[in-house]
C-alpha atoms as a PDB file:
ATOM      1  CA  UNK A   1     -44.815  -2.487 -45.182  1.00  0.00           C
ATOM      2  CA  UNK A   2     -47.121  -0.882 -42.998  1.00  0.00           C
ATOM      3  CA  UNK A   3     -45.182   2.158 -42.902  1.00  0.00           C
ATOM      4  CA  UNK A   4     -44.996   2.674 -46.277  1.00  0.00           C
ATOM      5  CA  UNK A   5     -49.422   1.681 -46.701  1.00  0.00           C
ATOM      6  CA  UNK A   6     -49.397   4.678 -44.162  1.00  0.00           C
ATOM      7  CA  UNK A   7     -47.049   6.828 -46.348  1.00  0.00           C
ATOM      8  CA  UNK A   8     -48.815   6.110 -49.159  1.00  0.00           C
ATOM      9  CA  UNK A   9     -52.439   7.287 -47.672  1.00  0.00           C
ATOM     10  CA  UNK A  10     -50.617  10.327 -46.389  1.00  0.00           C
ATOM     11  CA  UNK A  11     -50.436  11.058 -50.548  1.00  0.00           C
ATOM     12  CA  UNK A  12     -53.309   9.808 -52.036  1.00  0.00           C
ATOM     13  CA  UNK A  13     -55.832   8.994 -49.307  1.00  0.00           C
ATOM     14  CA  UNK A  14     -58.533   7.971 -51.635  1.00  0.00           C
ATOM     15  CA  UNK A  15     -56.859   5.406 -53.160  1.00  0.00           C
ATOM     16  CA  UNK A  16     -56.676   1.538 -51.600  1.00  0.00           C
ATOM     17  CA  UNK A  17     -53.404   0.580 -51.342  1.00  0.00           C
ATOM     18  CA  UNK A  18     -53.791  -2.344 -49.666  1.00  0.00           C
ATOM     19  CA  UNK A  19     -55.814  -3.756 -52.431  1.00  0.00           C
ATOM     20  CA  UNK A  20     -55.212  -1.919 -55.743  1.00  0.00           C
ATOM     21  CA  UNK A  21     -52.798  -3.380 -58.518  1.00  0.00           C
ATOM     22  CA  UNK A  22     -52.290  -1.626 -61.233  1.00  0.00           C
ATOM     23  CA  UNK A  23     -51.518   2.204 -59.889  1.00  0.00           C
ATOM     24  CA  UNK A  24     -50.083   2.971 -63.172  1.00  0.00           C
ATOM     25  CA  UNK A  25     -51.735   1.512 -65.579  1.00  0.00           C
ATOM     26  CA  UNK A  26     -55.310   2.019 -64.552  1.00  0.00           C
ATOM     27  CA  UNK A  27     -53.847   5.672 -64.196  1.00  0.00           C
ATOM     28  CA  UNK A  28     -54.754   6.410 -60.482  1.00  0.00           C
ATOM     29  CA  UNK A  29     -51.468   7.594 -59.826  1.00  0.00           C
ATOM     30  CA  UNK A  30     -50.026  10.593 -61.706  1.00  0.00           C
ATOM     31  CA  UNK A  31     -46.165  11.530 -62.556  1.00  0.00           C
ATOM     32  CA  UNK A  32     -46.780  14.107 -59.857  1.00  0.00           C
ATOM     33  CA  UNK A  33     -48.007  11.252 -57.164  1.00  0.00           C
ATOM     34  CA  UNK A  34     -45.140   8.876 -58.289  1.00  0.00           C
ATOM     35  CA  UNK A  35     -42.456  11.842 -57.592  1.00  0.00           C
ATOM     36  CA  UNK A  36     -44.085  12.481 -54.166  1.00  0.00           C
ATOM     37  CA  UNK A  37     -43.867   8.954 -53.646  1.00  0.00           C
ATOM     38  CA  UNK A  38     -39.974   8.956 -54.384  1.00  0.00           C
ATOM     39  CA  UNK A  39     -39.445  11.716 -52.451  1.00  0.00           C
ATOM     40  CA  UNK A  40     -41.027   9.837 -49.000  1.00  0.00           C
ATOM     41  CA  UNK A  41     -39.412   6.784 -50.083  1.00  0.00           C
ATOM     42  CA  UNK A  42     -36.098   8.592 -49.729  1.00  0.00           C
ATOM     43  CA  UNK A  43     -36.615  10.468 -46.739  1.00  0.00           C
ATOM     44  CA  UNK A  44     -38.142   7.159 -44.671  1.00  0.00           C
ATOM     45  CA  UNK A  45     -35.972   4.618 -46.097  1.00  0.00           C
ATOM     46  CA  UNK A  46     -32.706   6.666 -47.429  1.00  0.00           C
ATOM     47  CA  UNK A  47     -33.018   4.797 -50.784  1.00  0.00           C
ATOM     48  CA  UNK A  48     -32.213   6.152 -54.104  1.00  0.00           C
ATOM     49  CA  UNK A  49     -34.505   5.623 -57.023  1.00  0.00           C
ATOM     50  CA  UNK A  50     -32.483   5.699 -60.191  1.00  0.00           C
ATOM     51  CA  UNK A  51     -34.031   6.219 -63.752  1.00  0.00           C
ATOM     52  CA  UNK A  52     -33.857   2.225 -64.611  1.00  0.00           C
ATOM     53  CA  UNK A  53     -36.457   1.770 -61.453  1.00  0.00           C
ATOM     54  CA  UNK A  54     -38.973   4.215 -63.029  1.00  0.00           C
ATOM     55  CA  UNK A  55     -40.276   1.198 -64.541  1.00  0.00           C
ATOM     56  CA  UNK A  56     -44.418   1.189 -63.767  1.00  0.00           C
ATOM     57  CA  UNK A  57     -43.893  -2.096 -62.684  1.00  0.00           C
ATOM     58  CA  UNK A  58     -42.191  -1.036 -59.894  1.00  0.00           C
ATOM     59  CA  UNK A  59     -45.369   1.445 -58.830  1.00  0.00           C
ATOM     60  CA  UNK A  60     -48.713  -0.838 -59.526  1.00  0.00           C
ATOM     61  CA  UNK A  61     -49.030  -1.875 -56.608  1.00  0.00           C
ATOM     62  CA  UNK A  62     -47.541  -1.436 -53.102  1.00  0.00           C
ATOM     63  CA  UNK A  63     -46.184  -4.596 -52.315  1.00  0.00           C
ATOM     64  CA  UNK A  64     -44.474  -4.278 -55.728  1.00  0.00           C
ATOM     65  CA  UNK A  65     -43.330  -0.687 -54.168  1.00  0.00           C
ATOM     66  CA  UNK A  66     -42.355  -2.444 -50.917  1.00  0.00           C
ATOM     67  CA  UNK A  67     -40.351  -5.084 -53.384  1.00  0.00           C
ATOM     68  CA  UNK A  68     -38.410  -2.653 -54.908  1.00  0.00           C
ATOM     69  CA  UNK A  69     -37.519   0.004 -51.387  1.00  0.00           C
ATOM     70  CA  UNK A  70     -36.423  -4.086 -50.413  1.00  0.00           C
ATOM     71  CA  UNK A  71     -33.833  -4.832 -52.964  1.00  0.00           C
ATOM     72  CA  UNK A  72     -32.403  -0.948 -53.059  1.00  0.00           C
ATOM     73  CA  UNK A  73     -32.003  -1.899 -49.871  1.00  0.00           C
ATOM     74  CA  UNK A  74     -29.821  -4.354 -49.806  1.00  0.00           C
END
């Protein structure tokens, strides 16, 4: 988890990751962050994120972000 808080600061360092929520639908992050986002997620964790997990559920917050690098994971 840490790894991906710092991952996440590397691409949006204003933004509190530790603490914020709703990412998506308080529209702090942008389709452009998100793909960034998917891109790092592949590259440090060598996990691919389909269509079905573009769900902004899965990008509110980053523990729910953490949740889902977890279960593609497994």
């Amino acid at each position: 988890m840490e790894k991906l808080l710092e991952i996440l600061k590397g691409i949006r360092p204003d933004v509190d990751f530790a603490n914020e929520t709703a990412l998506i639908d308080d529209g702090i992050l942008d389709s452009f962050d998100v793909v960034s986002i998917i891109s790092e997620l592949d590259d440090e964790y060598d996990v691919q994120i389909r269509i079905n997990e573009l769900d902004p559920e899965n990008f509110n917050s980053a523990e729910a972000i953490w949740k889902m690098v977890q279960e593609l994971k497994k």
